[in-house]
Protein backbone atom coordinates (compact mmCIF):
# COMPACT_ATOMS: atom_id res chain seq x y z
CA UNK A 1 0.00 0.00 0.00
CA UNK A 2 1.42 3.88 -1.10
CA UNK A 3 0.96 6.11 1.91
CA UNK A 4 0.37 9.44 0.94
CA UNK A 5 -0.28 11.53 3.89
CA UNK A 6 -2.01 14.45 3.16
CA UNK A 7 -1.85 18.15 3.94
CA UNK A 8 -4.65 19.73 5.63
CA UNK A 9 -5.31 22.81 4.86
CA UNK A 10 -6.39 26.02 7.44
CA UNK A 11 -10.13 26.34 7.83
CA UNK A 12 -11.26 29.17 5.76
CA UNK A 13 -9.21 28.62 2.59
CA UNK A 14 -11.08 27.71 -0.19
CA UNK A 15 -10.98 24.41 -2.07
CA UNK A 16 -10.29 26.75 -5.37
CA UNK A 17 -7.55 28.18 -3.44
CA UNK A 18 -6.16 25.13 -2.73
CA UNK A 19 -6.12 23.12 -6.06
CA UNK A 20 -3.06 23.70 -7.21
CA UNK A 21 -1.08 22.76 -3.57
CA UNK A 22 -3.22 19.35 -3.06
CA UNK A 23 -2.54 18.36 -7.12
CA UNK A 24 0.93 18.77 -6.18
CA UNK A 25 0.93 17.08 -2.74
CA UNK A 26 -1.38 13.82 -4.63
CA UNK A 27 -4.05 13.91 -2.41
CA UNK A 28 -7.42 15.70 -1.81
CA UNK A 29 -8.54 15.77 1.42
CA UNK A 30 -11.86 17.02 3.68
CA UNK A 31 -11.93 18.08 7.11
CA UNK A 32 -11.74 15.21 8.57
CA UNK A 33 -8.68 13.58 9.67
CA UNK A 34 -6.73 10.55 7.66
CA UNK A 35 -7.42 7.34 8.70
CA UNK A 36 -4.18 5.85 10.69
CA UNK A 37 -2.51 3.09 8.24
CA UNK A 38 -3.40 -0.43 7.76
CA UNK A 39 -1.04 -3.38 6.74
CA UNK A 40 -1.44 -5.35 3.93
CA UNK A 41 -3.05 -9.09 5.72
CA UNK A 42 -1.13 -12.17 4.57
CA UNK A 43 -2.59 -15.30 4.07
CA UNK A 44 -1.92 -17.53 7.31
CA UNK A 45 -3.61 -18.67 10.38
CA UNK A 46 -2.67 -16.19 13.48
CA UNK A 47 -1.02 -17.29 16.45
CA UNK A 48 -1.27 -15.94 19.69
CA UNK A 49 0.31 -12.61 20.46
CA UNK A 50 2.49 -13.73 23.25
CA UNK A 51 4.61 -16.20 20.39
CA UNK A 52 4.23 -13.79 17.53
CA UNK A 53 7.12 -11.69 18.06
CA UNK A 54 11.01 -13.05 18.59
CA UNK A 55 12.11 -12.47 22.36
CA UNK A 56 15.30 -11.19 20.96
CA UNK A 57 16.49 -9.08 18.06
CA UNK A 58 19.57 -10.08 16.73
CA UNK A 59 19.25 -8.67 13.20
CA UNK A 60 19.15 -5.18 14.61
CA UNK A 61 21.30 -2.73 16.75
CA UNK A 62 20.17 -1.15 19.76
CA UNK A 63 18.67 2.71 19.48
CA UNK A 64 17.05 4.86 21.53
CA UNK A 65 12.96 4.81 21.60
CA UNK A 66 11.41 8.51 22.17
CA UNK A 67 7.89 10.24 21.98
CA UNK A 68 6.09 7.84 19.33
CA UNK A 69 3.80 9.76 16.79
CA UNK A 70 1.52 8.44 14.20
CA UNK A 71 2.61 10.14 10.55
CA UNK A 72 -1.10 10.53 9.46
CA UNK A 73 -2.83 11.94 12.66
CA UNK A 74 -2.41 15.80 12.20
CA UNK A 75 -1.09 16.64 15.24
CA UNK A 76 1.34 19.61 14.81
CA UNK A 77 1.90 20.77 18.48
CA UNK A 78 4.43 20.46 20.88
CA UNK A 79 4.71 21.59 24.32
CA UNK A 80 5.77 24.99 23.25
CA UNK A 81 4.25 25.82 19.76
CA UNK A 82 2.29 24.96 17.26
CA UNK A 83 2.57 24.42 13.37
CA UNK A 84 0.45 24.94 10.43
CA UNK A 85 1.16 24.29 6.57
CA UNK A 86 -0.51 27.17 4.18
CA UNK A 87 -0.68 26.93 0.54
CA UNK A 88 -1.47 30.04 -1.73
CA UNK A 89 -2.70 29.03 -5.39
CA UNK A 90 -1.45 32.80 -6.86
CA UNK A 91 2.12 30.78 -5.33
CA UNK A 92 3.86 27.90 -6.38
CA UNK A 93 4.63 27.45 -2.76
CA UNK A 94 3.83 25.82 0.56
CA UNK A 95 4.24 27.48 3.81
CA UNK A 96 5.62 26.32 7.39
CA UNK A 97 4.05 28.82 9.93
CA UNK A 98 5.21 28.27 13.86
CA UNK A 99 2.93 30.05 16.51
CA UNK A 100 5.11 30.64 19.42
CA UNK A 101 3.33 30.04 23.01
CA UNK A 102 5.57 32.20 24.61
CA UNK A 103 5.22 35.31 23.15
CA UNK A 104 1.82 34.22 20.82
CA UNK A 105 3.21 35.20 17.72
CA UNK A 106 2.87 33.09 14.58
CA UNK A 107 5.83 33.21 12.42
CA UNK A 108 6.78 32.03 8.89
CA UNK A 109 9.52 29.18 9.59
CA UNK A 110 9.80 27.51 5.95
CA UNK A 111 8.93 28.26 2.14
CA UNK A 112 8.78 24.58 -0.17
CA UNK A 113 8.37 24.82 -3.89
CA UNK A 114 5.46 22.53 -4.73
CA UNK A 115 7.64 21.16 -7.55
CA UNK A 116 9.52 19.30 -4.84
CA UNK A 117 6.04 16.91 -4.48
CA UNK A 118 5.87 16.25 -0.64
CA UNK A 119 4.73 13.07 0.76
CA UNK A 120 3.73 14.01 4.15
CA UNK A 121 2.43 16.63 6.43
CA UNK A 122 4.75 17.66 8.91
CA UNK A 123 6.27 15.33 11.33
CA UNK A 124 6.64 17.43 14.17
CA UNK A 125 8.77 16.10 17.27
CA UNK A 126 8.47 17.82 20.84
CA UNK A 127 11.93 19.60 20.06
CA UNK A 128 10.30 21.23 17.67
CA UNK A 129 12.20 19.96 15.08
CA UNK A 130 9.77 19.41 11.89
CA UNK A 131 10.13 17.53 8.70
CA UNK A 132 8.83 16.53 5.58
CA UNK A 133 9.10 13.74 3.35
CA UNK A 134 9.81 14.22 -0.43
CA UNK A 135 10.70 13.19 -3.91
CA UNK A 136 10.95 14.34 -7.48
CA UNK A 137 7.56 14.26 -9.66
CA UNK A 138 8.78 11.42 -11.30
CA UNK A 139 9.13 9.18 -8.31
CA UNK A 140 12.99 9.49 -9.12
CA UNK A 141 14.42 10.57 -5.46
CA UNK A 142 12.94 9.96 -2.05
CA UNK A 143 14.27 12.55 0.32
CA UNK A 144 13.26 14.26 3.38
CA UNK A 145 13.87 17.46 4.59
CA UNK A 146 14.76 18.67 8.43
CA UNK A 147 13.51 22.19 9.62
CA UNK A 148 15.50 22.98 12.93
CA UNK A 149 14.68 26.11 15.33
CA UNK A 150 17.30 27.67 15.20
CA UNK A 151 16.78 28.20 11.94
CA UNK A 152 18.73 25.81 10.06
CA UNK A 153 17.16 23.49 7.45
CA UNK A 154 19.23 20.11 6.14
CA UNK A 155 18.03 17.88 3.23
CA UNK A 156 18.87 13.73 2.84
CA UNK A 157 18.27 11.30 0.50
CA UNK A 158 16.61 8.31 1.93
CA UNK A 159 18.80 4.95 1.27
CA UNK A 160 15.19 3.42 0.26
CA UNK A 161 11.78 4.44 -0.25
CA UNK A 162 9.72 3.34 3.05
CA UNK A 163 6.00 4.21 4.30
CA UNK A 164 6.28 5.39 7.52
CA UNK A 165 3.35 4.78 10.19
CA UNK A 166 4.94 6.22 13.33
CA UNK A 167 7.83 8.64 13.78
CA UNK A 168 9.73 9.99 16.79
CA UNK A 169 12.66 12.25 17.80
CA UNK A 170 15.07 9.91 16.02
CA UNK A 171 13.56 7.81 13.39
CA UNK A 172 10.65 6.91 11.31
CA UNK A 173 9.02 3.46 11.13
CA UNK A 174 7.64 0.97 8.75
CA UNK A 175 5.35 -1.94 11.05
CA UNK A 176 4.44 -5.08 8.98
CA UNK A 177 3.37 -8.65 9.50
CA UNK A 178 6.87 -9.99 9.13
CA UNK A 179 9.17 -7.13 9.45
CA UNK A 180 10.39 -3.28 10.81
CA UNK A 181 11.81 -1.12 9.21
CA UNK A 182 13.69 2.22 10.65
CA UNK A 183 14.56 5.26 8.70
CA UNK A 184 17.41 7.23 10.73
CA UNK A 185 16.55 11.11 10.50
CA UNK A 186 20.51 11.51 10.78
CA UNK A 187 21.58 9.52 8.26
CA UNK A 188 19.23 8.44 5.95
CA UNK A 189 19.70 4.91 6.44
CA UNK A 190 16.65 2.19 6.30
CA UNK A 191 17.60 -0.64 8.49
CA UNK A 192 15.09 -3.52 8.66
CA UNK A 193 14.84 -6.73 10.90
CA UNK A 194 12.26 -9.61 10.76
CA UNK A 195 9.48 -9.43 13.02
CA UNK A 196 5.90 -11.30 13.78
CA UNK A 197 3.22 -9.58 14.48
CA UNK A 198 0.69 -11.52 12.25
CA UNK A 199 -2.26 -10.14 10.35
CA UNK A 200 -1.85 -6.20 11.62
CA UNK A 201 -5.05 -4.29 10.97
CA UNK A 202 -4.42 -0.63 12.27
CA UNK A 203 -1.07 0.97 14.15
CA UNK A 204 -3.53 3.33 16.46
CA UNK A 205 -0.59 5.13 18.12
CA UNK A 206 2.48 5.48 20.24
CA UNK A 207 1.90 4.20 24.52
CA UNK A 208 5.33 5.02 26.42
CA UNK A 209 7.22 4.25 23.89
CA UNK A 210 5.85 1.43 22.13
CA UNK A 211 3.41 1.10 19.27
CA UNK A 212 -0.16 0.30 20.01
CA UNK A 213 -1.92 -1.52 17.38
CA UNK A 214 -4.72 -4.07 16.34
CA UNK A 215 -4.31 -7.46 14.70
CA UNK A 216 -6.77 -9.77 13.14
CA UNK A 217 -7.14 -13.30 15.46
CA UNK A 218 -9.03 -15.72 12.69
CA UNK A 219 -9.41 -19.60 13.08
CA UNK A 220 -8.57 -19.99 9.31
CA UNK A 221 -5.88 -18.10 7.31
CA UNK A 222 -7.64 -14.92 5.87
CA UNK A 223 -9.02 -15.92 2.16
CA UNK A 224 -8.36 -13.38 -1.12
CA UNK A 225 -12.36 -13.79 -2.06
CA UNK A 226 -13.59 -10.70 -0.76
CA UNK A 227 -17.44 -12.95 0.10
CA UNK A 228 -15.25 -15.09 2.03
CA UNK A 229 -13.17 -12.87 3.71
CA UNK A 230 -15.85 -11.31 5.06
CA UNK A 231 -17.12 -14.72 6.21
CA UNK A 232 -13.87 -14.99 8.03
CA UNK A 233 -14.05 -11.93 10.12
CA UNK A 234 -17.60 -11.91 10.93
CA UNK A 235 -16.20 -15.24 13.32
CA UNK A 236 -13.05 -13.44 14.08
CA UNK A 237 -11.43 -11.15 16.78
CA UNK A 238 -9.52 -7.69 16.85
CA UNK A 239 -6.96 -7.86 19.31
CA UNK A 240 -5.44 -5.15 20.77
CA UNK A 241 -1.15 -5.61 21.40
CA UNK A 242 1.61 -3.47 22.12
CA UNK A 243 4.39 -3.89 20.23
CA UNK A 244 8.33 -2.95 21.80
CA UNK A 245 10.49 -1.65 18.79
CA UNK A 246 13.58 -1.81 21.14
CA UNK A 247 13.26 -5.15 22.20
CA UNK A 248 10.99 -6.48 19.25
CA UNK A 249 8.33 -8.27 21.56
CA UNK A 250 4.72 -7.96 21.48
CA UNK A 251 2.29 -7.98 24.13
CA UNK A 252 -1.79 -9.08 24.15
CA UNK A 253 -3.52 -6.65 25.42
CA UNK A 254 -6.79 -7.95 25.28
CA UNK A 255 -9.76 -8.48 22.32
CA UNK A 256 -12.91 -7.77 20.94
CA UNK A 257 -15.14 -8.83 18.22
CA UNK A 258 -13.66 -8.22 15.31
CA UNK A 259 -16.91 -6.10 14.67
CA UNK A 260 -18.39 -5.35 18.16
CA UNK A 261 -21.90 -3.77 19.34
CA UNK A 262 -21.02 0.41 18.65
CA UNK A 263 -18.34 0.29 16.67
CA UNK A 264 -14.07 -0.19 17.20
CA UNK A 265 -12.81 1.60 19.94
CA UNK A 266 -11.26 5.03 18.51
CA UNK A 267 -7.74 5.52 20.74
CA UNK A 268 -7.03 8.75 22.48
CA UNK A 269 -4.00 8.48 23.66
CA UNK A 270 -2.26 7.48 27.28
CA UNK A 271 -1.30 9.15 30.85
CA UNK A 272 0.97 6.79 32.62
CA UNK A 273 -0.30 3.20 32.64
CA UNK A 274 -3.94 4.06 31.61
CA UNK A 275 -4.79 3.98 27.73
CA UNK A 276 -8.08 5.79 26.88
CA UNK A 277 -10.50 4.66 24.43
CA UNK A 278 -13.89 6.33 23.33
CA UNK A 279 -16.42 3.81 21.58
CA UNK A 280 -20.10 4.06 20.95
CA UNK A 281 -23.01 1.89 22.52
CA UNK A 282 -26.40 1.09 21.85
CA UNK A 283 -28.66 1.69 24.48
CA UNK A 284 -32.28 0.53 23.30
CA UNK A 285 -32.99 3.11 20.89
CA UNK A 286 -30.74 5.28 21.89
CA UNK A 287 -26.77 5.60 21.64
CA UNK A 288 -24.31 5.83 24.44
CA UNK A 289 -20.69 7.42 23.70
CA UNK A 290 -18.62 5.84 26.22
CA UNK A 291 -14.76 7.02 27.38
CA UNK A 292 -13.07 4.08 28.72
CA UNK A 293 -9.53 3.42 29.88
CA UNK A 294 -7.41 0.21 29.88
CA UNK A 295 -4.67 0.23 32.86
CA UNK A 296 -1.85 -1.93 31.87
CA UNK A 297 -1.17 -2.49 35.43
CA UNK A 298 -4.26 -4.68 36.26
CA UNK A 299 -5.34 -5.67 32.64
CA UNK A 300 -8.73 -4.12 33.10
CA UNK A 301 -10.76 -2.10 31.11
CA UNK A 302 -12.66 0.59 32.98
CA UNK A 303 -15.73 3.15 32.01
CA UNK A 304 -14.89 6.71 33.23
CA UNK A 305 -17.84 8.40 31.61
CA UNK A 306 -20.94 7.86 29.35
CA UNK A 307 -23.52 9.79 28.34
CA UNK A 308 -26.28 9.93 25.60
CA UNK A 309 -24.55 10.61 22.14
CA UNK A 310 -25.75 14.13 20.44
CA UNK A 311 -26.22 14.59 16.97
CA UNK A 312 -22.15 15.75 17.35
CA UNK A 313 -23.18 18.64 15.39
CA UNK A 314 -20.02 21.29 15.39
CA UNK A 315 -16.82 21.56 15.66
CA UNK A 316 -16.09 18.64 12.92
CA UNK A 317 -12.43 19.99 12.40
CA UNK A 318 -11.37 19.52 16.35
CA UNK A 319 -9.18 16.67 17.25
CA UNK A 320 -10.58 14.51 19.50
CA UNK A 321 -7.58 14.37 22.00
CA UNK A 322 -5.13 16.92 23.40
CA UNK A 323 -2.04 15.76 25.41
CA UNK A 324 0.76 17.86 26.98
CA UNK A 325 4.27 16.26 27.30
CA UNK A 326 3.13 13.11 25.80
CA UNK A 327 0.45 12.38 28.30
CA UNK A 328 -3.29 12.84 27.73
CA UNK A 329 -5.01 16.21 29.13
CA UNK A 330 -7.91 16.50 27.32
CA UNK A 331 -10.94 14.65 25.42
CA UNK A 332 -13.31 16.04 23.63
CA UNK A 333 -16.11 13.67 23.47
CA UNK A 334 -19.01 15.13 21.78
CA UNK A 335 -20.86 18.61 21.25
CA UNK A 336 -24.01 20.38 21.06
CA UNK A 337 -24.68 23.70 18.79
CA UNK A 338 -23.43 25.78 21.23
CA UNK A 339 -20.66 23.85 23.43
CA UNK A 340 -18.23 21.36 23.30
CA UNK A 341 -18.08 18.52 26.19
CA UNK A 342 -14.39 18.23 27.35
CA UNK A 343 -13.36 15.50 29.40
CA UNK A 344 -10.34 16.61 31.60
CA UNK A 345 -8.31 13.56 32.58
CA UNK A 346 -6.82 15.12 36.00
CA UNK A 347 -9.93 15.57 37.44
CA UNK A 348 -12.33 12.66 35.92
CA UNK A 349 -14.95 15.55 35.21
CA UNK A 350 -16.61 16.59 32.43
CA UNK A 351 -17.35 20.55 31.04
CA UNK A 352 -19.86 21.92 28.69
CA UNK A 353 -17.34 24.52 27.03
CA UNK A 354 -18.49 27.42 24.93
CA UNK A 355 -17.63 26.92 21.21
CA UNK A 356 -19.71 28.41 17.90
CA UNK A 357 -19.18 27.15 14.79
CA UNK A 358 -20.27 28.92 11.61
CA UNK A 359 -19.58 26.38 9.69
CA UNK A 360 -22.82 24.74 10.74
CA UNK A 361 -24.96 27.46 9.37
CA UNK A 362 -22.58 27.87 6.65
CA UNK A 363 -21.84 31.46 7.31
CA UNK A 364 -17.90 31.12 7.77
CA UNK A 365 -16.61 34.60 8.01
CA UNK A 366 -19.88 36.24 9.34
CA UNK A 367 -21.41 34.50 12.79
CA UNK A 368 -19.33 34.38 15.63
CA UNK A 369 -16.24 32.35 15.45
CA UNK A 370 -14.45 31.08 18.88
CA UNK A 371 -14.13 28.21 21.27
CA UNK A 372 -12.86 25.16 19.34
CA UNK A 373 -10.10 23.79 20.73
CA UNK A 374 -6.60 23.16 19.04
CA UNK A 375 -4.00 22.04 21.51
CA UNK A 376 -2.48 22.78 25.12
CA UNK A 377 0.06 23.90 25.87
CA UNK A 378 3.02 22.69 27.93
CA UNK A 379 2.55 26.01 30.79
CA UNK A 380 -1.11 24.38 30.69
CA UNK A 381 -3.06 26.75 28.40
CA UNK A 382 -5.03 25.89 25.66
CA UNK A 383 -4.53 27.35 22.10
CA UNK A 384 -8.21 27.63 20.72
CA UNK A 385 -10.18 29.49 17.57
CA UNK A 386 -10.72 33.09 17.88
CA UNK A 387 -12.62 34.71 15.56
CA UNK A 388 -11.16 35.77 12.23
CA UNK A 389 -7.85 36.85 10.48
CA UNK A 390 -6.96 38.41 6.72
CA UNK A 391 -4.01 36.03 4.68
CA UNK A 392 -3.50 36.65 1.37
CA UNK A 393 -6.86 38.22 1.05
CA UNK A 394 -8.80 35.13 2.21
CA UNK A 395 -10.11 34.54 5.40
CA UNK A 396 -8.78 31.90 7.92
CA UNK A 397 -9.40 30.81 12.13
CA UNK A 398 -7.36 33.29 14.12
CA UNK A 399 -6.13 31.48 17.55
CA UNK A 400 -6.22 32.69 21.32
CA UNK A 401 -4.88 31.39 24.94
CA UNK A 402 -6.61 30.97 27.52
CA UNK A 403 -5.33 29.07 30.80
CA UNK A 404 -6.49 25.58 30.76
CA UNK A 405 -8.90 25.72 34.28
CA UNK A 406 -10.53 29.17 32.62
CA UNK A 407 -10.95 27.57 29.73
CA UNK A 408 -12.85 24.66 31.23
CA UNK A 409 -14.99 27.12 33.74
CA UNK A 410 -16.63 28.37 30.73
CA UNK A 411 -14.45 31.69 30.27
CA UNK A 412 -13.90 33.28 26.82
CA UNK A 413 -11.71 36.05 27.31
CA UNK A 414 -9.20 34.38 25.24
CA UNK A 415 -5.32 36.16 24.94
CA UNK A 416 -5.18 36.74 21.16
CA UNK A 417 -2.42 35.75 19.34
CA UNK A 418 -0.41 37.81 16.61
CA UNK A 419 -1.44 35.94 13.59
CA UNK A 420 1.26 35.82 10.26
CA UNK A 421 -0.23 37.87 7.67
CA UNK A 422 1.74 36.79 4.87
């Protein structure tokens, strides 16, 4: 399968506006985020996830494990900024813009000629180091550039073409069914070893410092007919493991139907040794959205919260998890037309936020624009839309701060932030 991640454009800029940078970047994209990536299934039965993976890894050397990331899950922030990508169609360009917690100015970091074809969004590390995968239109050269803070900017030419499906401070990585393969940011090299982790379905994410993903558990190896395959997984199970990259082990979490009552459980992220899942539920005629969390030191699986599901209406473009330092703050579980309900892990409680969307109405640029949030901040703030700003002539989301417990009391007196004007 070709990954090609896809860059999301600012709210506000039009589709026409826009042509031109997603034909170059091969994708076309709503407002929704990518789906995380998902393994080509071999044919063979599936052993249990304690034997699937060697207990040693001879094949490769030892390296350091950091802050895992999924490529393909938009999230730009780090403890102490945030990043955007902007693309101009009267430009040939893309362009990096950094807002700055600190002083809440957004700045223009990095200028890439379109002609250079990226393959990714940026990969943004919590040293606020960014990069960006590339190659020539004709496939020719796969390359990736490095954007540092200080300024500095260093291009290499990958030893091999890989698709990435997590990334950290010191490498990007390729999960299949029988192998890994690591892409060095410092020196381009690929280095792969053999691996078992049978029948992957989804890599949902990094959990301190290994990968958590799902893996199809069938009686019979998967058939090719697509009648029968389905046959297969109506009787089969999704298991949920976490695989070690440093030590090349995998660990059974625990399973599911492979196509449960309400849906797969959507992963939010981690804060020490609980995981945190939201799924949905059927309740009689209604629907449930639940927030559960898995604690890896008991092996249980826990509801924290439910309530009855809204129509979700607003606030589509909002990621559905914010985390500071690598540990979850944040979920935002559902909303209503005129607030968001935002689950703050530290507390267990849950806050009907004020947020308005124009979009709903379809009146972008006229009704009343604020409230949705966007990340928080490592001095535990939360970035969040603020009305409107001018770029290029178009209209866009400007951002505010607001500290994190004002935020949840309902405040709106957000700290606006200097937005780049281009």
């Amino acid at each position: 399968m070709v990954y090609y991640p896809q860059i999301k454009p600012e709210r506000g800029i039009t589709m026409k506006k826009l042509a031109l940078v997603f034909a170059a970047a091969l994708a076309l994209t709503a407002c929704t985020a990518a789906p995380t990536e998902t393994a080509t299934v071999p044919a063979a039965a599936d052993p249990p996830a304690e034997a699937a993976a060697t207990e040693e890894n001879a094949d490769a050397e030892q390296f350091p494990v950091g802050e895992l990331r999924l490529c393909d899950d938009w999230r730009r922030d780090t403890d102490t900024a945030y990043y955007t990508l902007y693309g101009d169609v009267d430009t040939t360009e893309l362009t990096g813009l950094k807002l700055d917690y600190a002083d809440g100015v957004q700045t223009k970091i990095m200028s890439l000629d379109i002609a250079d074809t990226p393959h990714s969004d940026f990969l943004v590390t919590n040293d606020n180091v960014v990069r960006m995968f590339l190659s020539n239109a004709d496939g020719s050269e796969f390359r990736f550039k490095t954007f540092y803070p200080d300024g500095r900017s260093e291009e290499r030419t990958a030893s091999q073409e890989i698709t990435p499906t997590v990334y950290d401070e010191y490498a990007a990585y390729v999960l299949r069914d029988n192998y890994v393969a690591r892409l060095d940011w410092q020196t381009g090299e690929v280095t792969t070893w053999d691996a078992s982790i049978p029948q992957i379905h989804t890599v949902l994410g990094g959990a301190g410092g290994k990968v958590l993903l799902t893996r199809i558990v069938s009686d019979m190896p998967l058939p090719t007919d697509a009648e029968m395959f389905e046959a297969v997984l109506q009787n089969s199970l999704m298991e949920y493991d976490l695989y070690d990259l440093a030590s090349n082990t995998l660990e059974k979490l625990f399973a599911d139907d492979f196509y449960p009552d309400g849906g797969w459980k959507t992963y939010l992220g981690y804060r020490g040794d609980m995981l945190y899942f939201v799924q949905g539920s059927p309740d009689g005629d209604d629907y449930k959205e639940l927030l559960l969390g898995y604690d890896l030191t008991t092996g249980t699986m826990q509801e924290l919260y439910a309530e009855e599901a809204t129509d979700c209406v607003g606030a589509f473009n909002s990621p559905k998890s914010f985390s500071r330092g690598g540990q979850l703050e944040l979920v935002f579980l559902q909303s209503t037309p005129d607030a968001l309900h935002i689950y703050n892990i530290a507390d267990g409680q849950m806050y009907n936020v004020p947020c308005h969307d124009p979009t709903l109405n379809a009146a972008y640029g006229i009704e009343e624009n604020y409230g949705r949030p966007i990340a928080v901040t490592g001095d535990g703030r939360v970035l969040v839309i603020d009305g409107y700003a001018q770029r290029g002539g178009y209209t866009v989301d400007a951002y505010g701060l607001i500290d994190l417990d004002d935020y949840l009391a309902g405040r709106t007196d957000y700290t606006p932030v200097q937005m780049w004007a281009q």
